[in-house]
C-alpha atoms as a PDB file:
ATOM      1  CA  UNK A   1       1.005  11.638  22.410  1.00  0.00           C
ATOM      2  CA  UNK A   2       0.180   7.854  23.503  1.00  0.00           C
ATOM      3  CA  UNK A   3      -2.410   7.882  26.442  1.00  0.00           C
ATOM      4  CA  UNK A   4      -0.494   5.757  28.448  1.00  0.00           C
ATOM      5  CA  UNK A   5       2.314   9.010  28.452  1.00  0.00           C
ATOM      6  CA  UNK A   6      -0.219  11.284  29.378  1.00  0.00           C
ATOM      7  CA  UNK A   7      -1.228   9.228  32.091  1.00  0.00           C
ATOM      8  CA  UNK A   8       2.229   9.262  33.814  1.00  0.00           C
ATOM      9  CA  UNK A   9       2.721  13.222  33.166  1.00  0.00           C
ATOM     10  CA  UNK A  10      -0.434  13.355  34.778  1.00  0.00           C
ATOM     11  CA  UNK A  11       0.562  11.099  37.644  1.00  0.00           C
ATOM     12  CA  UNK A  12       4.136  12.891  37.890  1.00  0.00           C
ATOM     13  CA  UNK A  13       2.345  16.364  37.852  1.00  0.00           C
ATOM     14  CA  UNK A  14      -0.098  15.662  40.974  1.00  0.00           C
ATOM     15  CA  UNK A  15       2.659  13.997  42.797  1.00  0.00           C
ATOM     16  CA  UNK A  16       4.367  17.500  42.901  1.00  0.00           C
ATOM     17  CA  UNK A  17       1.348  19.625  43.236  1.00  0.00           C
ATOM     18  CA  UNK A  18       1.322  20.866  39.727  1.00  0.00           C
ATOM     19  CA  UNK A  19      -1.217  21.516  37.420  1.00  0.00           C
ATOM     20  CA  UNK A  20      -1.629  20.390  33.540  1.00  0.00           C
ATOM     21  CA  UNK A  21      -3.177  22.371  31.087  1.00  0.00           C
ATOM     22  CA  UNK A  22      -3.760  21.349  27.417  1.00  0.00           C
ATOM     23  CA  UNK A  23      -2.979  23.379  24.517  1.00  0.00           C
ATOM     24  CA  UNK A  24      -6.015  21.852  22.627  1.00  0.00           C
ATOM     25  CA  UNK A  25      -5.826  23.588  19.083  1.00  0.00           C
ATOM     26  CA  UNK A  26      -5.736  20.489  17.679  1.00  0.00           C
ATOM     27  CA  UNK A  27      -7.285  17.769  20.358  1.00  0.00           C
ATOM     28  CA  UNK A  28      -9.888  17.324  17.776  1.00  0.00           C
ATOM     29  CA  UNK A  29      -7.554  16.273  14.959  1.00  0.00           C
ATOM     30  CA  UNK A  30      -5.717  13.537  18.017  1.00  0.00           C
ATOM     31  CA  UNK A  31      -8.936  12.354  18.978  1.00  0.00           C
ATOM     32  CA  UNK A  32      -9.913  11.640  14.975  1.00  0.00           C
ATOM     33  CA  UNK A  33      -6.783  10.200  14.466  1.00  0.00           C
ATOM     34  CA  UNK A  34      -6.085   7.885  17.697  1.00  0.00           C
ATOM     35  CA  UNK A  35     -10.382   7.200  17.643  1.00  0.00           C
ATOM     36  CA  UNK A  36     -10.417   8.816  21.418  1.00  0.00           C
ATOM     37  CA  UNK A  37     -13.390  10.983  22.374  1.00  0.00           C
ATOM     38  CA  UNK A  38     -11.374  14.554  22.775  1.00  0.00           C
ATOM     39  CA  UNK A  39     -12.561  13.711  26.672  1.00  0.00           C
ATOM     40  CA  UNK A  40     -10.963  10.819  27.086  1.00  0.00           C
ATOM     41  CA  UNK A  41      -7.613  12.753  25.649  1.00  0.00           C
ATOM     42  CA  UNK A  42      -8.487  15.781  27.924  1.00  0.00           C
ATOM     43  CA  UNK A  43      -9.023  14.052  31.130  1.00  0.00           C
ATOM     44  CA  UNK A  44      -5.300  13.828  32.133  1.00  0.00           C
ATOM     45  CA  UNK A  45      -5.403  17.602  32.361  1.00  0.00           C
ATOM     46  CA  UNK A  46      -6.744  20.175  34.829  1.00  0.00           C
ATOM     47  CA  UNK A  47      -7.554  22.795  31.340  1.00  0.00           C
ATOM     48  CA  UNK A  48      -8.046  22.557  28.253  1.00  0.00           C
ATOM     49  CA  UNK A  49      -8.007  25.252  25.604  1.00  0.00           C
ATOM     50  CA  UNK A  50      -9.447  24.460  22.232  1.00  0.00           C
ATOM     51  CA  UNK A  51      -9.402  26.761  18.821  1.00  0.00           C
ATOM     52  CA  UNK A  52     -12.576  26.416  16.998  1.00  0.00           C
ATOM     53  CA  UNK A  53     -11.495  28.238  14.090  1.00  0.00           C
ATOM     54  CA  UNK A  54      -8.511  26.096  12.778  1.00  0.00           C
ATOM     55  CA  UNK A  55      -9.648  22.375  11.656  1.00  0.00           C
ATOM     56  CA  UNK A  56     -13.222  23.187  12.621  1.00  0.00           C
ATOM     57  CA  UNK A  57     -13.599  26.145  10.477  1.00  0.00           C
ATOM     58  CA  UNK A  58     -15.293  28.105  12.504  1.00  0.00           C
ATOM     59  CA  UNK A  59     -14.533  31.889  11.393  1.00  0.00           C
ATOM     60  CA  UNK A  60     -12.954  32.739  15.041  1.00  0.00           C
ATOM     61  CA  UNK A  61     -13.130  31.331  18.905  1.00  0.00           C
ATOM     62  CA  UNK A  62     -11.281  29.379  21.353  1.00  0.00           C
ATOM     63  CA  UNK A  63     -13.214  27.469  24.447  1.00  0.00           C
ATOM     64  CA  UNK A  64     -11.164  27.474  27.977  1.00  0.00           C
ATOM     65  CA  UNK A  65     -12.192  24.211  29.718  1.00  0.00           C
ATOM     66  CA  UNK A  66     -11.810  23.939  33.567  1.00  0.00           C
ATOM     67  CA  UNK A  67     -12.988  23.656  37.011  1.00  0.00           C
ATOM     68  CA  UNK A  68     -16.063  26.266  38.251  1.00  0.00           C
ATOM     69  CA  UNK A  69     -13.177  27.917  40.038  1.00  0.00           C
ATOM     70  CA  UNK A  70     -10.561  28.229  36.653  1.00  0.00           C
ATOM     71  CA  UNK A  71     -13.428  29.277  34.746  1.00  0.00           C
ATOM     72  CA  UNK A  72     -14.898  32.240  37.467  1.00  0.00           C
ATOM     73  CA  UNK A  73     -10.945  33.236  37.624  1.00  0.00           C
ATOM     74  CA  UNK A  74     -10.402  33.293  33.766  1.00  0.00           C
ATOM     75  CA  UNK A  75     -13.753  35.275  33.353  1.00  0.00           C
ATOM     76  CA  UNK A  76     -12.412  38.091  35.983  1.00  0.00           C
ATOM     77  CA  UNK A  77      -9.091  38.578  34.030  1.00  0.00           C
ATOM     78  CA  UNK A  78     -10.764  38.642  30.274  1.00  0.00           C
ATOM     79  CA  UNK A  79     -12.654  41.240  31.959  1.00  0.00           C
ATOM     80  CA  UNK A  80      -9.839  42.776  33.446  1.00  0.00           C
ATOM     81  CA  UNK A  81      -7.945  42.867  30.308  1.00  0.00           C
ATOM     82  CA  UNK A  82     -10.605  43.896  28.029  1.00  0.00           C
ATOM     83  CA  UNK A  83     -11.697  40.471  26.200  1.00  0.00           C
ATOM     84  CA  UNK A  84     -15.317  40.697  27.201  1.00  0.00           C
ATOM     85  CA  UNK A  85     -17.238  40.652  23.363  1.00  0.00           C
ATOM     86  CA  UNK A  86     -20.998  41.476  23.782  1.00  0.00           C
ATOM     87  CA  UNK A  87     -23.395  40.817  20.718  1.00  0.00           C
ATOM     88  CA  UNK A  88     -21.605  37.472  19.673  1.00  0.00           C
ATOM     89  CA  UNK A  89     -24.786  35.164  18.942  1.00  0.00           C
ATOM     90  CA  UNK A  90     -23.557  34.817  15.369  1.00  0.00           C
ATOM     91  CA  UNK A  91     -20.157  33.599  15.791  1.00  0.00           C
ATOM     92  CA  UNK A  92     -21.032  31.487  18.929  1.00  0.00           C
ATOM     93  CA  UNK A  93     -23.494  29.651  16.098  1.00  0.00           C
ATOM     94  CA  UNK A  94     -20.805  29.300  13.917  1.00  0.00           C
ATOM     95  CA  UNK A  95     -18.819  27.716  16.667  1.00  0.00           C
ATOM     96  CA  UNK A  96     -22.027  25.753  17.789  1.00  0.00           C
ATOM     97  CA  UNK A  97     -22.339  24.320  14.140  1.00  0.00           C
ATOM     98  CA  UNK A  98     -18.318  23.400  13.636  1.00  0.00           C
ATOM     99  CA  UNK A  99     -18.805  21.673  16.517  1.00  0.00           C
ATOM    100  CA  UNK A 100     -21.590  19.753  15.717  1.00  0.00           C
ATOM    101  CA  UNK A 101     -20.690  19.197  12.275  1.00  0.00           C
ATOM    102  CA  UNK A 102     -16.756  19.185  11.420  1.00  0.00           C
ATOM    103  CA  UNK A 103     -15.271  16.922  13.850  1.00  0.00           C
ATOM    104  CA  UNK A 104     -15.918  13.549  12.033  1.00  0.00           C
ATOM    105  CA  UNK A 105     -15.225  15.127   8.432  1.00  0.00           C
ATOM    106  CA  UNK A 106     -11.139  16.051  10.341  1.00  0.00           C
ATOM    107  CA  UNK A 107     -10.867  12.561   9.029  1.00  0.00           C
ATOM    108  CA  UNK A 108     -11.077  14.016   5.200  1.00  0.00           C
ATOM    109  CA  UNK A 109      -8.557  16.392   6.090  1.00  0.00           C
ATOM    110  CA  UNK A 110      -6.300  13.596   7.637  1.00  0.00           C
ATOM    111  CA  UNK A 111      -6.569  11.551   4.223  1.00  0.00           C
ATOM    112  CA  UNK A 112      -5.709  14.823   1.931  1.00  0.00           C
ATOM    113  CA  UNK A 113      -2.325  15.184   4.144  1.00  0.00           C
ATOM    114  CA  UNK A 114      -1.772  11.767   3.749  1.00  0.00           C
ATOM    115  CA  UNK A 115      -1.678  11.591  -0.001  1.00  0.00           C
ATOM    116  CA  UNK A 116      -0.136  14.774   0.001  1.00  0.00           C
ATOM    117  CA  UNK A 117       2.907  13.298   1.301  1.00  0.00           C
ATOM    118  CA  UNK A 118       2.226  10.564  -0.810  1.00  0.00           C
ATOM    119  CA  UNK A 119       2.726  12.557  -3.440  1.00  0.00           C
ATOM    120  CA  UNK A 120       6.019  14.169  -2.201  1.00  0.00           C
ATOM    121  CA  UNK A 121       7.490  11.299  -1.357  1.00  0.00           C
ATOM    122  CA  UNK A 122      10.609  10.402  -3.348  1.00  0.00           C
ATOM    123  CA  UNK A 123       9.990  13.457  -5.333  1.00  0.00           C
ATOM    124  CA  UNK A 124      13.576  14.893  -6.183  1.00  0.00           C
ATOM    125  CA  UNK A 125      14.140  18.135  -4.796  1.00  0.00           C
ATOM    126  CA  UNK A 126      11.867  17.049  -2.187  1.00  0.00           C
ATOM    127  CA  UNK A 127      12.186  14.980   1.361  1.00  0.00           C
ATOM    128  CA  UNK A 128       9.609  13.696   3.282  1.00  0.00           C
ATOM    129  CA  UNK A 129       9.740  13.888   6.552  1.00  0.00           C
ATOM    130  CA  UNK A 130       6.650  12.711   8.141  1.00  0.00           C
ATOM    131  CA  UNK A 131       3.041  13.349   8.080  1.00  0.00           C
ATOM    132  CA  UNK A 132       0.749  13.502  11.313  1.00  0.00           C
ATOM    133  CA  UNK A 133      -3.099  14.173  11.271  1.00  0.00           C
ATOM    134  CA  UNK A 134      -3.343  16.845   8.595  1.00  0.00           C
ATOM    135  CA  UNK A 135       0.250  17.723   8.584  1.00  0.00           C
ATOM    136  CA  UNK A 136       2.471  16.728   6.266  1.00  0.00           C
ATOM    137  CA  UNK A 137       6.104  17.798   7.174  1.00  0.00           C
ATOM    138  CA  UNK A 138       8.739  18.587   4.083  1.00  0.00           C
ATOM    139  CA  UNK A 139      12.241  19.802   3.429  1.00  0.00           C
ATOM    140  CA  UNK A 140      13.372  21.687   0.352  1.00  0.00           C
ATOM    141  CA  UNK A 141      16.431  22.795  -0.301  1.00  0.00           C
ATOM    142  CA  UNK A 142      16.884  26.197   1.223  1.00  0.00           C
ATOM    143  CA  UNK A 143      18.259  27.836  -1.577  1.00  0.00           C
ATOM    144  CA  UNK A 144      15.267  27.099  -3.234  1.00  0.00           C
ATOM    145  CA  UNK A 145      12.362  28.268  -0.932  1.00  0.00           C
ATOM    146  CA  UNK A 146      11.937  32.036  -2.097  1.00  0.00           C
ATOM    147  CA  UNK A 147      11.434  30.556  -5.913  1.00  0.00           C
ATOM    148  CA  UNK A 148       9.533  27.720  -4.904  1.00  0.00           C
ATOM    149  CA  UNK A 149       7.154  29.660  -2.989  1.00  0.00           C
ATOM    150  CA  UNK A 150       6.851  32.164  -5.873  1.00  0.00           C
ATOM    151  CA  UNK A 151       5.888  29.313  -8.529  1.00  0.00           C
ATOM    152  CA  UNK A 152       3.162  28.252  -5.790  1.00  0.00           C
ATOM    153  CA  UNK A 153       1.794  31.466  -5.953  1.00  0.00           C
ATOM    154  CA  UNK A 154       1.427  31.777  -9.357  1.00  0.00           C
ATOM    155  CA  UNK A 155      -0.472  28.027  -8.876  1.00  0.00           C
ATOM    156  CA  UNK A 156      -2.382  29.954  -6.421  1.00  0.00           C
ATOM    157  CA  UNK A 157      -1.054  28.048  -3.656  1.00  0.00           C
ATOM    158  CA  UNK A 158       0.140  30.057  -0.480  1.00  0.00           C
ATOM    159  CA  UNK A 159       3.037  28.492   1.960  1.00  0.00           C
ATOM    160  CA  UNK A 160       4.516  30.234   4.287  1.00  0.00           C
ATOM    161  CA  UNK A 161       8.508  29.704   4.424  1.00  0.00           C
ATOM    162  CA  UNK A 162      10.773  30.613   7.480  1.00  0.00           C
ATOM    163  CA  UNK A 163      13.881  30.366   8.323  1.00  0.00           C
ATOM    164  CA  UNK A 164      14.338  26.353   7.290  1.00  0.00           C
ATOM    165  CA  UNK A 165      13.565  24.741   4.399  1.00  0.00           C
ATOM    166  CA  UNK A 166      11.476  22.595   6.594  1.00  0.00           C
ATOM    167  CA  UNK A 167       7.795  22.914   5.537  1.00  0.00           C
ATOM    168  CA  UNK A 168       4.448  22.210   7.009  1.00  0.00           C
ATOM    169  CA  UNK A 169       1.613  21.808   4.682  1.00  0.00           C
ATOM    170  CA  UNK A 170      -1.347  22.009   6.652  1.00  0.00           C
ATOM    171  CA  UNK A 171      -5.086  21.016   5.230  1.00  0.00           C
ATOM    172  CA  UNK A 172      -8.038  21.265   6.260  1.00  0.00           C
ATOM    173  CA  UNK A 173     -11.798  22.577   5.387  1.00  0.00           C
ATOM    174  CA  UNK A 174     -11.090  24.726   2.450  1.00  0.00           C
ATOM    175  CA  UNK A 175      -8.467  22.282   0.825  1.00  0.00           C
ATOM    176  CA  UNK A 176     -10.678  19.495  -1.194  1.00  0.00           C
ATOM    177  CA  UNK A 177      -8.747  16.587  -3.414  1.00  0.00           C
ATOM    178  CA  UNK A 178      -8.464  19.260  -6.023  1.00  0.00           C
ATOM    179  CA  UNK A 179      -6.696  20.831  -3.951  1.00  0.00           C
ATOM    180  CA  UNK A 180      -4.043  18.411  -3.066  1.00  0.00           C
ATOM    181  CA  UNK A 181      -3.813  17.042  -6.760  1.00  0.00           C
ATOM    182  CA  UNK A 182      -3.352  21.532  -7.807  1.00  0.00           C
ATOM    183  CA  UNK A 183      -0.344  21.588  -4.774  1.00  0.00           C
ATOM    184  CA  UNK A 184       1.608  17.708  -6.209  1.00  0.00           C
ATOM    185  CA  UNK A 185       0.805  19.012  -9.650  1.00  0.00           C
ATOM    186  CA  UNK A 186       3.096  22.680  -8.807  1.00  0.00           C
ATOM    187  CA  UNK A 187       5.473  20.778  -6.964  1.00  0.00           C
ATOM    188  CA  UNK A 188       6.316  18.630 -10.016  1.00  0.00           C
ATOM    189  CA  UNK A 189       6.777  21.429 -11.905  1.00  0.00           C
ATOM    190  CA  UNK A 190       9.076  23.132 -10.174  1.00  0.00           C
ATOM    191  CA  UNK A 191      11.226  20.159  -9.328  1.00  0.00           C
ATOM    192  CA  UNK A 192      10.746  17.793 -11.928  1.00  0.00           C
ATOM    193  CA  UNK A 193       9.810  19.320 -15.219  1.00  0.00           C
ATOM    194  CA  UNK A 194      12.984  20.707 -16.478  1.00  0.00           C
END
């Protein structure tokens, strides 16, 4: 979302005593793409939550940013409700090195969606519908989804089909150019090779 719109949700919030909080699983992959430090995106919000696990690749981990107060209440409840994880040195290194090393490569990942729906585009059989960040955004016909996810197993690619023939094909640190070229490759065969 532009900065200028969080700004005024900001603004509207605090002129009715409400609070903002940030669903940040992917503020790393807006501040990549708009070239805003994640703090200048976070600022218009009172908490932030970010996933460390899905574009950073670390293996699990979420961080709940907030005031001394938020962050003394939050503790008490993971407490209350069991969350406390003792012994967790190794995966709070693996967070520590996503962190310091997989923010600036989100850019690779941005570039791989982009061709992807490159790719796509104009493919028959295929419409493309958008592509944001590392998400590129397709619809297939719906009587085709169960087959066309079969074939993309058998490529040894894995979607994930619901209810609409509305797909999101999502990449990120395990998906190289290979990887891309292996998905357009599948999808031409099952739409345009005869």
């Amino acid at each position: 979302m532009p900065l200028n719109y969080l700004h005024a949700a900001h603004d509207f919030a605090r002129d009715r005593g409400l609070a903002l909080h940030l669903d940040g699983a992917r503020l790393f992959n807006a501040a990549v793409a708009s070239g805003v430090p994640a703090r200048g995106i976070a600022r218009y919000f009172d908490s932030v939550s970010v996933c460390l696990s899905k574009g950073l690749g670390a293996p699990v981990g979420s961080v709940l940013v907030g005031s001394s107060a938020l962050i003394d209440k939050a503790r008490r409840w993971r407490k209350v409700t069991g969350g406390g994880w003792r012994q967790a040195g190794m995966l709070a290194a693996a967070a520590l090195h996503a962190l310091d090393h997989h923010v600036a490569r989100l850019a690779d990942d941005h570039a791989r969606a982009a061709r992807l729906a490159e790719g796509l585009h104009g493919m028959p059989g295929v419409e493309t519908l958008g592509q944001h960040t590392n998400m590129a955004f397709v619809s297939v016909p719906a009587e085709r989804l169960q087959a066309l996810d079969a074939h993309l197993r058998e490529a040894g690619i894995r979607i994930s089909i619901g209810y609409l023939p509305m797909l999101r094909l999502v990449t990120h640190l395990d998906v190289d150019d290979e990887g891309v070229e292996r998905t357009l490759a599948a999808f031409r065969s099952f739409f345009v090779t005869p």
